[in-house]
N, C-alpha and C. Protein backbone atom coordinates (compact mmCIF):
# COMPACT_ATOMS: atom_id res chain seq x y z
N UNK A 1 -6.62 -1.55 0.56
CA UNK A 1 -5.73 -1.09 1.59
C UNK A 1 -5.19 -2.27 2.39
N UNK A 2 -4.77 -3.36 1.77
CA UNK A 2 -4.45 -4.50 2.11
C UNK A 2 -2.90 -4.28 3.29
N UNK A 3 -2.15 -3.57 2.58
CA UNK A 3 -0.46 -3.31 3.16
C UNK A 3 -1.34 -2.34 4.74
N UNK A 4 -1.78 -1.22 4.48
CA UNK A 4 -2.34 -0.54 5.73
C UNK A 4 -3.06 -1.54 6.70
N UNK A 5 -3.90 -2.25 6.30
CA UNK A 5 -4.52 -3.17 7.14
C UNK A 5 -3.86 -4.35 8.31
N UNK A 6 -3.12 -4.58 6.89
CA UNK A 6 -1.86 -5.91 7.75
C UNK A 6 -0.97 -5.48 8.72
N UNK A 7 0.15 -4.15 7.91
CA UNK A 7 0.81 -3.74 9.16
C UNK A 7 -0.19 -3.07 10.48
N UNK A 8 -0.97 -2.07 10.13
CA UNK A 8 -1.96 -1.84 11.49
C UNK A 8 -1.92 -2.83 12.48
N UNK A 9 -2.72 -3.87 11.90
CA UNK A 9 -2.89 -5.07 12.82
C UNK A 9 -1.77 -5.55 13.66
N UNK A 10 -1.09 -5.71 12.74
CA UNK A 10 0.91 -6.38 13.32
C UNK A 10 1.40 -5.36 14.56
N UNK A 11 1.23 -3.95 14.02
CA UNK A 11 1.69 -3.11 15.24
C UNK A 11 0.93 -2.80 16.48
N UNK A 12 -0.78 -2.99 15.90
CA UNK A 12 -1.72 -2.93 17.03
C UNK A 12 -1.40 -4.71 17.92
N UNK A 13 -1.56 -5.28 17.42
CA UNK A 13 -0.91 -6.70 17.98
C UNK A 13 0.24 -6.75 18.54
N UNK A 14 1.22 -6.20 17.86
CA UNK A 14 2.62 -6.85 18.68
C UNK A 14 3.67 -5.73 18.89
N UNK A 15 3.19 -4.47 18.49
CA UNK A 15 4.19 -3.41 18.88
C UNK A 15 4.84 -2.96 17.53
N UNK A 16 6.16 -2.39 17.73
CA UNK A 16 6.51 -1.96 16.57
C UNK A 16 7.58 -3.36 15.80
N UNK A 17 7.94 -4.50 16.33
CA UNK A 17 8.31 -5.45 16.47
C UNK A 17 10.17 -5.10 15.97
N UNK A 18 10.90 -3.97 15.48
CA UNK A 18 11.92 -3.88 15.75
C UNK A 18 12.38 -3.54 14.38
N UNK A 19 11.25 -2.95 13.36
CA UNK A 19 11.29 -2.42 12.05
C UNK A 19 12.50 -1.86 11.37
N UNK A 20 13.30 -2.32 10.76
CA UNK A 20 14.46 -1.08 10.24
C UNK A 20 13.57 -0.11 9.72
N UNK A 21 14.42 1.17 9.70
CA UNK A 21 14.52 2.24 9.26
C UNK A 21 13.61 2.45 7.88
N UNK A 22 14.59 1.46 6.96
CA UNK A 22 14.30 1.18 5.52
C UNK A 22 12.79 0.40 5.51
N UNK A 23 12.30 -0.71 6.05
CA UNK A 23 11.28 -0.82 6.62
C UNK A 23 9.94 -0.11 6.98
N UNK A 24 10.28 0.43 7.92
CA UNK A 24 9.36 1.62 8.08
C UNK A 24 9.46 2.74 7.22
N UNK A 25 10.21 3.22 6.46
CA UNK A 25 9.87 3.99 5.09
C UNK A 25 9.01 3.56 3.98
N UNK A 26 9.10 1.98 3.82
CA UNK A 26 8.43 1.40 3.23
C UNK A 26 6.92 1.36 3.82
N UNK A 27 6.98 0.89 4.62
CA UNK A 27 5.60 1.05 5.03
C UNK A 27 4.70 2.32 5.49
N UNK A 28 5.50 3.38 5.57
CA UNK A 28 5.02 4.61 5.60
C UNK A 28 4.72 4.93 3.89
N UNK A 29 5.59 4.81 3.05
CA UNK A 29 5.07 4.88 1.57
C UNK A 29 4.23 3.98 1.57
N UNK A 30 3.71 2.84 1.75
CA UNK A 30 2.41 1.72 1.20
C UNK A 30 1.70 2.02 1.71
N UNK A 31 1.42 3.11 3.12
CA UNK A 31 0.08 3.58 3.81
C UNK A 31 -0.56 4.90 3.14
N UNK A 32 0.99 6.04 2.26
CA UNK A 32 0.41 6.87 1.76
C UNK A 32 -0.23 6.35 0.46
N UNK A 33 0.29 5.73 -0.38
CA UNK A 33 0.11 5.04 -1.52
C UNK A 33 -1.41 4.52 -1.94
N UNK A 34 -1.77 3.52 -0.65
CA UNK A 34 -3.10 3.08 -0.52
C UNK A 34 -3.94 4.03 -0.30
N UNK A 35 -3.54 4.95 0.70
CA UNK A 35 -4.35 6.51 0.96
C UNK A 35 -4.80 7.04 -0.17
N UNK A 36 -3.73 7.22 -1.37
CA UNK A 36 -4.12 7.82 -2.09
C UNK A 36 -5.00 7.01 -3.31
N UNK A 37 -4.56 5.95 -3.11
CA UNK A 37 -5.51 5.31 -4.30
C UNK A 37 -7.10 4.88 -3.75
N UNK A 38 -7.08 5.12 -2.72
CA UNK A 38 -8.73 4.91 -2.30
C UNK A 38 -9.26 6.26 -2.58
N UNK A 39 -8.32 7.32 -2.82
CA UNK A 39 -9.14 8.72 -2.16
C UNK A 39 -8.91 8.96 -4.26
N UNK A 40 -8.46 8.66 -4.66
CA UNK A 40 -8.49 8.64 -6.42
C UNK A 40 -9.86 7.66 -6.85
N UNK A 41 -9.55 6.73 -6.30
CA UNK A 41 -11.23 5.90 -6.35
C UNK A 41 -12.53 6.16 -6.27
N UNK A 42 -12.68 7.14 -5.18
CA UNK A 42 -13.30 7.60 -3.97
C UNK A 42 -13.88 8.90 -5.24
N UNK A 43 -13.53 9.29 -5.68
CA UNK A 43 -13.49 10.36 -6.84
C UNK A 43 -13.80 9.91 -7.54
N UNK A 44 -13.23 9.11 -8.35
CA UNK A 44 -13.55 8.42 -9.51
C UNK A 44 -15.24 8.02 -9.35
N UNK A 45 -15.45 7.30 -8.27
CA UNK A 45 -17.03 6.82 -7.78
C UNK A 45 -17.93 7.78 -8.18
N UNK A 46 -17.66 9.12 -7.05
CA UNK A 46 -18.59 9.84 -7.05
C UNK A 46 -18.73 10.89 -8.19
N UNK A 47 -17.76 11.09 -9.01
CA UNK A 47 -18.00 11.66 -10.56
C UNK A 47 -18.57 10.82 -11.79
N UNK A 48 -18.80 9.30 -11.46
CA UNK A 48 -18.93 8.42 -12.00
C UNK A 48 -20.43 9.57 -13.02
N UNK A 49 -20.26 9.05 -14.56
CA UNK A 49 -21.26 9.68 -15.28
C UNK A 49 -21.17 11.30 -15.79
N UNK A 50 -19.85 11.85 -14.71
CA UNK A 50 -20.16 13.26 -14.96
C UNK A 50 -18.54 13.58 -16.21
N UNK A 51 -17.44 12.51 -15.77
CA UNK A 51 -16.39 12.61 -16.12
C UNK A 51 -15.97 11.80 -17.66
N UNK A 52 -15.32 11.83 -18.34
CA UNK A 52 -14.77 11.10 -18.62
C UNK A 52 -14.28 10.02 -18.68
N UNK A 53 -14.96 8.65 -19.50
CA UNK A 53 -14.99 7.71 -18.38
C UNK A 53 -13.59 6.58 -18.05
N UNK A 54 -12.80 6.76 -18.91
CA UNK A 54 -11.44 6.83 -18.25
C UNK A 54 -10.30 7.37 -17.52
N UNK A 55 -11.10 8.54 -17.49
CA UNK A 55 -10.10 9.54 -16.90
C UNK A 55 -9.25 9.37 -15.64
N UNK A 56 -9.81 8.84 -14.51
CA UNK A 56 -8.89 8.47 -13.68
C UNK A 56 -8.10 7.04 -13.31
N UNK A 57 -8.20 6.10 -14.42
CA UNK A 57 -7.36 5.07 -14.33
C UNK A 57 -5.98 5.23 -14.97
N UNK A 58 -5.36 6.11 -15.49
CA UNK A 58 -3.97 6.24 -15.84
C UNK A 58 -3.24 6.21 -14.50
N UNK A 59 -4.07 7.40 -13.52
CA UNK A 59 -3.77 7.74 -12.28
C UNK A 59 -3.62 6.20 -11.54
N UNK A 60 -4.77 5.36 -11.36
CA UNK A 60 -4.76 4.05 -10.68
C UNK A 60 -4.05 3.25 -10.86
N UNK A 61 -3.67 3.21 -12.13
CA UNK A 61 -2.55 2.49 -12.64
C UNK A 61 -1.50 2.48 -12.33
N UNK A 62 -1.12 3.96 -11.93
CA UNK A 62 0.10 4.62 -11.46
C UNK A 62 0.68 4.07 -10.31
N UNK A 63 -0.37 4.13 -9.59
CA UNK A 63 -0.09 4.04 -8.17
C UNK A 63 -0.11 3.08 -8.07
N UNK A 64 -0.68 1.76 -8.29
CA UNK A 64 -0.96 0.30 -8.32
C UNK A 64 0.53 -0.29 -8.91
N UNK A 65 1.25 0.34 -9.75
CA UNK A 65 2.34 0.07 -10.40
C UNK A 65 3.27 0.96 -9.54
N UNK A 66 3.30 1.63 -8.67
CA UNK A 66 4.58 1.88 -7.49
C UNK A 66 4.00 0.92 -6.47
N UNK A 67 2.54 0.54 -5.93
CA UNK A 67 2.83 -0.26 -4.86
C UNK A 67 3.31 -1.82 -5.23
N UNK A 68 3.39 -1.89 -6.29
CA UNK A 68 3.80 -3.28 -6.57
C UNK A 68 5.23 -3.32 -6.47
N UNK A 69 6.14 -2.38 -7.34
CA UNK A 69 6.92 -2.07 -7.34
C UNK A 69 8.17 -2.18 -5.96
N UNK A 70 7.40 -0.85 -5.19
CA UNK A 70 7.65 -1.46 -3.37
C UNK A 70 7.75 -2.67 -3.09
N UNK A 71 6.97 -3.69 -2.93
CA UNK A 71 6.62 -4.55 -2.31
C UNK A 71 6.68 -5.88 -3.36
N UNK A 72 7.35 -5.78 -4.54
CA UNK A 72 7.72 -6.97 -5.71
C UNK A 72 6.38 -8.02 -5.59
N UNK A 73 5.16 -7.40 -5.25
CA UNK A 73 4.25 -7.95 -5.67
C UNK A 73 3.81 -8.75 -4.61
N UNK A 74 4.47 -8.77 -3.28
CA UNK A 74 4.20 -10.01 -2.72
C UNK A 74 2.89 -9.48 -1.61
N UNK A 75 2.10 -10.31 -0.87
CA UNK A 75 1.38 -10.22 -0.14
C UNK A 75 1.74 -9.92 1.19
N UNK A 76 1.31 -8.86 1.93
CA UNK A 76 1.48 -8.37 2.81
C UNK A 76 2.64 -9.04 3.73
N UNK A 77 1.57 -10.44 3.94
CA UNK A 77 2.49 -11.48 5.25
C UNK A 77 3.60 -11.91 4.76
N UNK A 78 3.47 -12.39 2.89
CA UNK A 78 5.06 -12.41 2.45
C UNK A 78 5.87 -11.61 2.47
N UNK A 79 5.37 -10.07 2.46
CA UNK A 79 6.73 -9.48 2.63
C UNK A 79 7.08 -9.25 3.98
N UNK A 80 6.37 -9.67 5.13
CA UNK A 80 7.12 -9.60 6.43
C UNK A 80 7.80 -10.80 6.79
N UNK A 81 7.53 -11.98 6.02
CA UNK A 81 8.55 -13.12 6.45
C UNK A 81 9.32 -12.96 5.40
N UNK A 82 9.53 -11.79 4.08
CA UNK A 82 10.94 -12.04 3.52
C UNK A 82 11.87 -10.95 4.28
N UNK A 83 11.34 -10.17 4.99
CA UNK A 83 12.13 -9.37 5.75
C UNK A 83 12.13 -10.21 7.17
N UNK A 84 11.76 -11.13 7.51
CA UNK A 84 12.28 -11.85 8.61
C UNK A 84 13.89 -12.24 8.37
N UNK A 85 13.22 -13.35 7.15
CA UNK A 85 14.36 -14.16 6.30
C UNK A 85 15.98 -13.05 5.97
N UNK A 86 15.77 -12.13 5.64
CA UNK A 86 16.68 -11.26 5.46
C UNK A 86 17.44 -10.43 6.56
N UNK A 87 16.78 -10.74 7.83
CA UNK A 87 17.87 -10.09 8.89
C UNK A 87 18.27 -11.15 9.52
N UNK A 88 18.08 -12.44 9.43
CA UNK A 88 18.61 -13.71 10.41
C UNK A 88 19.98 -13.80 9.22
């Protein structure tokens, strides 16, 4: 939950700092995104032995391959200084 963690911090730290629109959609998708892939995990754990034992990584995959997607792979703090870089 790396993207949830970073922005948290940024907004618990410094406010909403002046987010576009497009922005904050984004980061409202990378908070559900992570949500859901901990809570697919989170499952995966506790069926561990009872399931199938690949069964829920198509799913992880999934989601791991839209948050990358979002965010072109970059690390949290890089993608807030390429959206710095992009409104100056």
């Amino acid at each position: 939950m790396q993207y949830t963690k970073y922005f948290s911090g940024v907004i618990r730290n410094h406010g909403s700092l002046n987010f576009s629109s497009d922005q904050l959609k984004l980061i409202m998708n990378l908070i559900h995104l992570e949500g859901k892939l901990e809570g697919v995990k989170s499952i995966q754990s506790r069926f561990k032995g009872m399931d199938p034992k690949n069964r829920y990584d198509l799913m992880i995959n999934s989601i791991d391959d839209q948050i990358k997607s979002l965010t072109m792979d970059l690390l949290p703090g890089d993608l807030m200084k390429k959206w710095q870089l992009e409104s100056n």
